[in-house]
Protein backbone atom coordinates (compact mmCIF):
# COMPACT_ATOMS: atom_id res chain seq x y z
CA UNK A 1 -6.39 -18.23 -19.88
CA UNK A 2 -6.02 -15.18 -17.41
CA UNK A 3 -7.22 -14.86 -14.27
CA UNK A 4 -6.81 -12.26 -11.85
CA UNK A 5 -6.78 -13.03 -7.53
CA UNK A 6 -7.20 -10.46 -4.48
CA UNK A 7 -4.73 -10.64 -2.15
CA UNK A 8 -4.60 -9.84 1.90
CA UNK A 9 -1.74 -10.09 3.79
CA UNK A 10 0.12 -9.14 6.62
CA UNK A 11 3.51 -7.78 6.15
CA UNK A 12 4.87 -8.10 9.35
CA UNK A 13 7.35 -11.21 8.48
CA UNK A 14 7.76 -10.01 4.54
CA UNK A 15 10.46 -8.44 3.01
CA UNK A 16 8.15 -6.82 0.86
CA UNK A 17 5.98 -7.79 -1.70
CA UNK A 18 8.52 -8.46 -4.86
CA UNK A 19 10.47 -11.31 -5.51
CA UNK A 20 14.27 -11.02 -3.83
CA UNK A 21 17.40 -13.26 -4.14
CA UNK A 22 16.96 -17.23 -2.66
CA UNK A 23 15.95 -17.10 1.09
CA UNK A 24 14.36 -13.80 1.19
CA UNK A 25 10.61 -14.50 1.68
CA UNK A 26 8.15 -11.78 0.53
CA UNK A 27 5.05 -12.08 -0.66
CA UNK A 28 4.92 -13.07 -4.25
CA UNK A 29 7.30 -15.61 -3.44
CA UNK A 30 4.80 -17.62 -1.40
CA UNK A 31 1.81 -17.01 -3.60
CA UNK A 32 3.61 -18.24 -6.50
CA UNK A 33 4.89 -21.12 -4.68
CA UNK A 34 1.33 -21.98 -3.44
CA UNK A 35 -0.34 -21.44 -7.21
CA UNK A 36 2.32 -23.34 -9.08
CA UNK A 37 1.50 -26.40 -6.56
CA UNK A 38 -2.37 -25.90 -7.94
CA UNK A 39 -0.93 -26.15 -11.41
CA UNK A 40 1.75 -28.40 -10.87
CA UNK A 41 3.91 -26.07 -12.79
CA UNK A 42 5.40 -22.97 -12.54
CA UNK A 43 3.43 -19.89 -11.92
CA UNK A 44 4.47 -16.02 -12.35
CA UNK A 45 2.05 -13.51 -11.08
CA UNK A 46 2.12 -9.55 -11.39
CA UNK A 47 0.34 -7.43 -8.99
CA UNK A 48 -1.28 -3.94 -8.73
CA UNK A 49 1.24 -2.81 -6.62
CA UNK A 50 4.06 -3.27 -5.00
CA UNK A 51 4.78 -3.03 -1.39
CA UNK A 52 7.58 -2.84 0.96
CA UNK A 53 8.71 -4.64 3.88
CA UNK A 54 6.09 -4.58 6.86
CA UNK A 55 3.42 -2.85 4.83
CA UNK A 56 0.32 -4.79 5.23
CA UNK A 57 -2.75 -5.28 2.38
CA UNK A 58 -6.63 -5.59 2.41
CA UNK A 59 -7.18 -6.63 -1.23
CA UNK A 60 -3.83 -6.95 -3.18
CA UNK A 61 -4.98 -7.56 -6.69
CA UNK A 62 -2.83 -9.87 -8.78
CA UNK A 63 -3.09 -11.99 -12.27
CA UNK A 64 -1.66 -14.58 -13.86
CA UNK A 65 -1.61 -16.63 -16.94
CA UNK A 66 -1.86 -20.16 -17.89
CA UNK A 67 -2.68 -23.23 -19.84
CA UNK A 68 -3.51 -25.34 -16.58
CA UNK A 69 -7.18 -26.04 -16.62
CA UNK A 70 -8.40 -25.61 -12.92
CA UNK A 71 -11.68 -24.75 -11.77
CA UNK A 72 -11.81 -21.26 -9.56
CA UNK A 73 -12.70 -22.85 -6.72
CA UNK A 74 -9.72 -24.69 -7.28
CA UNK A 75 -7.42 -22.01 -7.13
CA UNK A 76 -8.95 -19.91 -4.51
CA UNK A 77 -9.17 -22.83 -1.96
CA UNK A 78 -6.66 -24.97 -3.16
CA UNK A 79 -4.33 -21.73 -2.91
CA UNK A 80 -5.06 -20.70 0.76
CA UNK A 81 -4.49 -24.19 1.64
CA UNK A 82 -1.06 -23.80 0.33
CA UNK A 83 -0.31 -20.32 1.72
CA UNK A 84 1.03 -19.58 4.84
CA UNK A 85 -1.64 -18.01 7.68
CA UNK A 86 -0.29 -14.91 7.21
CA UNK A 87 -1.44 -14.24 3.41
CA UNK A 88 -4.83 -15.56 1.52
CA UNK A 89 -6.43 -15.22 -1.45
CA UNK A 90 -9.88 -13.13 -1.11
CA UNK A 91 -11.67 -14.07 -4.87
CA UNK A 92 -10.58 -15.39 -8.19
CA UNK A 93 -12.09 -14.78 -11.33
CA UNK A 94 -11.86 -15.06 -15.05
CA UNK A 95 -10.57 -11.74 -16.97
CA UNK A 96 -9.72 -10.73 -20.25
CA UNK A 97 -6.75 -11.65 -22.18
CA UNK A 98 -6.02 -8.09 -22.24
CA UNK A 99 -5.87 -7.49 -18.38
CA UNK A 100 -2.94 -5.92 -16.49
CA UNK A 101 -3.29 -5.75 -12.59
CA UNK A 102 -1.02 -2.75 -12.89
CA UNK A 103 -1.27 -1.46 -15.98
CA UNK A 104 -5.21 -1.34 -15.63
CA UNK A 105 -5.58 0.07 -12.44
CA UNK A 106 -6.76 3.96 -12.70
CA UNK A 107 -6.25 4.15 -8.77
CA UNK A 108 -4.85 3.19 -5.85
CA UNK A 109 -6.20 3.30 -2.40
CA UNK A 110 -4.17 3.14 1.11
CA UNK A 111 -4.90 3.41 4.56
CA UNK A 112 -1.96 4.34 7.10
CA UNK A 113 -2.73 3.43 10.93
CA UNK A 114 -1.60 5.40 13.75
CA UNK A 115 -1.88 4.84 17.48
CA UNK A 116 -2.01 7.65 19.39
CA UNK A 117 -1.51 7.32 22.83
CA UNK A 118 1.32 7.62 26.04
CA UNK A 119 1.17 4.16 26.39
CA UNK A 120 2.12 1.78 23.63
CA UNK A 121 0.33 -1.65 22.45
CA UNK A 122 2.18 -4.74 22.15
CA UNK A 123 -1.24 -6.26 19.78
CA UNK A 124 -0.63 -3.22 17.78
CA UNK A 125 2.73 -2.43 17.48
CA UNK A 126 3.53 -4.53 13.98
CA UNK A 127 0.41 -3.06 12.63
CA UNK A 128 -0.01 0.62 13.06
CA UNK A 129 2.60 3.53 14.04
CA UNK A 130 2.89 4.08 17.69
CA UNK A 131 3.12 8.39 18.33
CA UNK A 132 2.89 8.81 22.12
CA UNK A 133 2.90 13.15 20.83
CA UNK A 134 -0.58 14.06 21.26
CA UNK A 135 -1.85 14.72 17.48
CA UNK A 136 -3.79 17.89 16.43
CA UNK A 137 -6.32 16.51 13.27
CA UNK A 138 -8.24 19.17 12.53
CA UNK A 139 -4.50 20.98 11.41
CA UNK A 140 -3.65 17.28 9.60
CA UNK A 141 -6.82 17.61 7.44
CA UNK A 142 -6.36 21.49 6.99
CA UNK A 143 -2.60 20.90 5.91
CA UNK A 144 -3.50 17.47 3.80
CA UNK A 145 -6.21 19.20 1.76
CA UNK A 146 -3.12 21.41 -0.10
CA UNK A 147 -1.86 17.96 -1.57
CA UNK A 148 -5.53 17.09 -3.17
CA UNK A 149 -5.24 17.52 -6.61
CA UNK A 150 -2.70 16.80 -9.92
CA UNK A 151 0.70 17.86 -8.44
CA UNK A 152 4.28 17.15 -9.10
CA UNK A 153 4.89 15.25 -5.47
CA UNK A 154 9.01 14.89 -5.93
CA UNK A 155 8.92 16.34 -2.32
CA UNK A 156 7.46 12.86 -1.06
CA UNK A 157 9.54 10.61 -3.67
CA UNK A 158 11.65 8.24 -2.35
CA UNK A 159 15.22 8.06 -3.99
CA UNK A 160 14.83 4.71 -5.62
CA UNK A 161 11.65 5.88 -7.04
CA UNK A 162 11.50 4.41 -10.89
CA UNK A 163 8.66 6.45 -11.77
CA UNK A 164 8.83 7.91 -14.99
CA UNK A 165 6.79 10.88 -13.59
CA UNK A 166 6.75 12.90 -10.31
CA UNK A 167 3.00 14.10 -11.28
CA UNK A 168 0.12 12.62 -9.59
CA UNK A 169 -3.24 13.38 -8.86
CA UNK A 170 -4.49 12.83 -5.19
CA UNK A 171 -8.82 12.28 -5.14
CA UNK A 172 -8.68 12.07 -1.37
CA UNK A 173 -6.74 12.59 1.68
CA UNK A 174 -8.85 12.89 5.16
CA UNK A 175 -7.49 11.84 8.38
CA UNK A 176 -10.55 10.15 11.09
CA UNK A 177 -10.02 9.33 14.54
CA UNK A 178 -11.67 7.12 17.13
CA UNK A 179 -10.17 7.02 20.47
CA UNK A 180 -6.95 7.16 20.45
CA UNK A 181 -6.59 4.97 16.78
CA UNK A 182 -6.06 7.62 14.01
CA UNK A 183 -6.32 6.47 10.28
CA UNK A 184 -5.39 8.32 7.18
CA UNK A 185 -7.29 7.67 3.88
CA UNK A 186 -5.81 8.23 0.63
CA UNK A 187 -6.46 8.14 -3.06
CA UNK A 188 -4.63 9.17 -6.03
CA UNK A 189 -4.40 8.40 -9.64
CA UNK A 190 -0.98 6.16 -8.62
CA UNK A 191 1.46 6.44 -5.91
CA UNK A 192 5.55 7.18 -5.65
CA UNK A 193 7.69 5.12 -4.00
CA UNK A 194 7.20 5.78 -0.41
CA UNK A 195 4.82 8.56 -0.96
CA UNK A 196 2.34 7.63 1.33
CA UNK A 197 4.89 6.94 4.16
CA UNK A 198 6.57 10.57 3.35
CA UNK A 199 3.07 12.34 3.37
CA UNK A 200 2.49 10.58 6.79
CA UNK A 201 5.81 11.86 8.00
CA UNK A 202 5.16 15.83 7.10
CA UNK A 203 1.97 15.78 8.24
CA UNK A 204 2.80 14.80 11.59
CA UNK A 205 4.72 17.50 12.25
CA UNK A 206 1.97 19.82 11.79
CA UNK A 207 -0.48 17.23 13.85
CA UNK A 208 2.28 17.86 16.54
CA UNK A 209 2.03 22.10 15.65
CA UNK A 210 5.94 21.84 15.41
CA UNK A 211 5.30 22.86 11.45
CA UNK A 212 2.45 25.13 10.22
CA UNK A 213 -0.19 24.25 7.50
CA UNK A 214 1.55 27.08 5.14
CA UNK A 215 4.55 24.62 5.57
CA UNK A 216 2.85 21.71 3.26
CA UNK A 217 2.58 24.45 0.75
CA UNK A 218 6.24 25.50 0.56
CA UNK A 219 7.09 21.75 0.73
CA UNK A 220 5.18 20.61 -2.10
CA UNK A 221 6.20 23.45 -4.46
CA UNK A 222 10.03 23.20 -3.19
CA UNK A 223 9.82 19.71 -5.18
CA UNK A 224 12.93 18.88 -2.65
CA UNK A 225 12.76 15.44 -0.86
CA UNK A 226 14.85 17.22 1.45
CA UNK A 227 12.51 19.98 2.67
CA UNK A 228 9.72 17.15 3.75
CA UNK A 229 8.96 15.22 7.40
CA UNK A 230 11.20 11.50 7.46
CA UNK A 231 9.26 8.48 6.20
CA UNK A 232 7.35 7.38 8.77
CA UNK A 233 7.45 3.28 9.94
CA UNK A 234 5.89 0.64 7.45
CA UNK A 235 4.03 -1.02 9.77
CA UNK A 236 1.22 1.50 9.70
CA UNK A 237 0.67 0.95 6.07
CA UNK A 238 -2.11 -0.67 4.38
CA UNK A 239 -3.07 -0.94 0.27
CA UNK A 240 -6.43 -1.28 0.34
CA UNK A 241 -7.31 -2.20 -3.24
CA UNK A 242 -6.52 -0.92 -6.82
CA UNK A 243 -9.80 0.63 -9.17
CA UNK A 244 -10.43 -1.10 -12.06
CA UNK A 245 -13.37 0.04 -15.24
CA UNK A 246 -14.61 -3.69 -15.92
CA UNK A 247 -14.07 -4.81 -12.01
């Protein structure tokens, strides 16, 4: 049978969310380590996406397959009881045979924190991006609506991208703010690697009016990594949850 898990996690002490070589621990490591003691035999899982070191997650969705007969319960509680504080499983359930937590996903959401404020925090330094530059939103949100839409994004690619295709199609991008805590919002048909993180990274130069909104523009259809902002810190990252037709 197949059954697919949501994830949350914080990546603070991960080296990312993929399998590495012995003694690197990231995420699927221990969640595969924790399953496989439910089943009392090895478990592979495959997720919805992957993420880097640091980056946190709301609702990581994952699935696996197997011929161990387990109640859900079984594996949701049984599961967090083998996982370590800093990841647990949200929900199990039963899905097709036919499922892909990546493949099936038609979109991806993420959140990406930002503190903005002279003064840092030590609670929230491993979990959003400390800019001490007072931000201007209103010219974030002008300058992020020219990225809505199906665009090739090569501009934001990271160089060990193995996407197939630069072209994506962004749904939503809106920055909010309360007090001094900023939060982007973004969704898109699927993400390049470190596309969020270079988005964040442009866009703060025009939140700190050292780059103009026309700037985005010329960016984007320069399709040169080299023309954008730097990749801003991971720690500021969060995948909020994949889209699914029969979830």
């Amino acid at each position: 049978m197949k059954l697919a898990l949501g994830v949350e996690y914080l990546g603070t002490q991960f080296h990312g969310w993929q399998l590495q070589k012995p003694g690197i621990r990231t995420v699927q490591l221990v969640v595969e380590e924790a399953l496989s003691k439910v089943a009392d035999k090895k478990i592979r899982v495959h997720c919805s996406g992957r993420t880097d070191a640091g980056v946190h997650a709301l609702e990581q969705v994952i699935h696996f397959e197997t011929d161990v007969k387990r109640e859900n319960k079984a594996w949701l509680y049984g599961g967090n009881v083998n996982l370590p504080s800093d990841v647990n499983f949200k929900w199990v359930r039963s899905v097709e045979d036919e499922f892909h937590a990546r493949f099936d996903a038609f979109a991806r959401q993420y959140y990406y924190k930002i503190h903005n404020t002279n003064v840092r925090s030590s609670l929230l330094a491993s979990r959003s991006l400390w800019e001490p530059r007072k931000l201007n939103i209103e010219l974030m949100n002008l300058a992020a609506k020219r990225l809505i839409g199906e665009h090739d994004f090569s501009s934001f690619r990271g160089n060990l991208c193995q996407a197939k295709s630069p072209i994506k199609n962004i749904e939503h991008i809106i920055f909010t703010k309360n007090g001094s805590n900023i939060t982007l919002d973004i969704k898109a048909n699927a993400f390049l690697h470190h596309m969020v993180r270079n988005i964040v990274g442009t866009l703060l130069k025009v939140g700190r009016e050292e780059r103009d909104i026309e700037w985005v523009s010329e960016v984007l259809e320069s399709k040169q990594r080299s023309k954008a902002g730097p990749t801003a810190e991971p720690q500021g990252l969060y995948f909020v949850k994949a889209f699914y037709n029969k979830f």
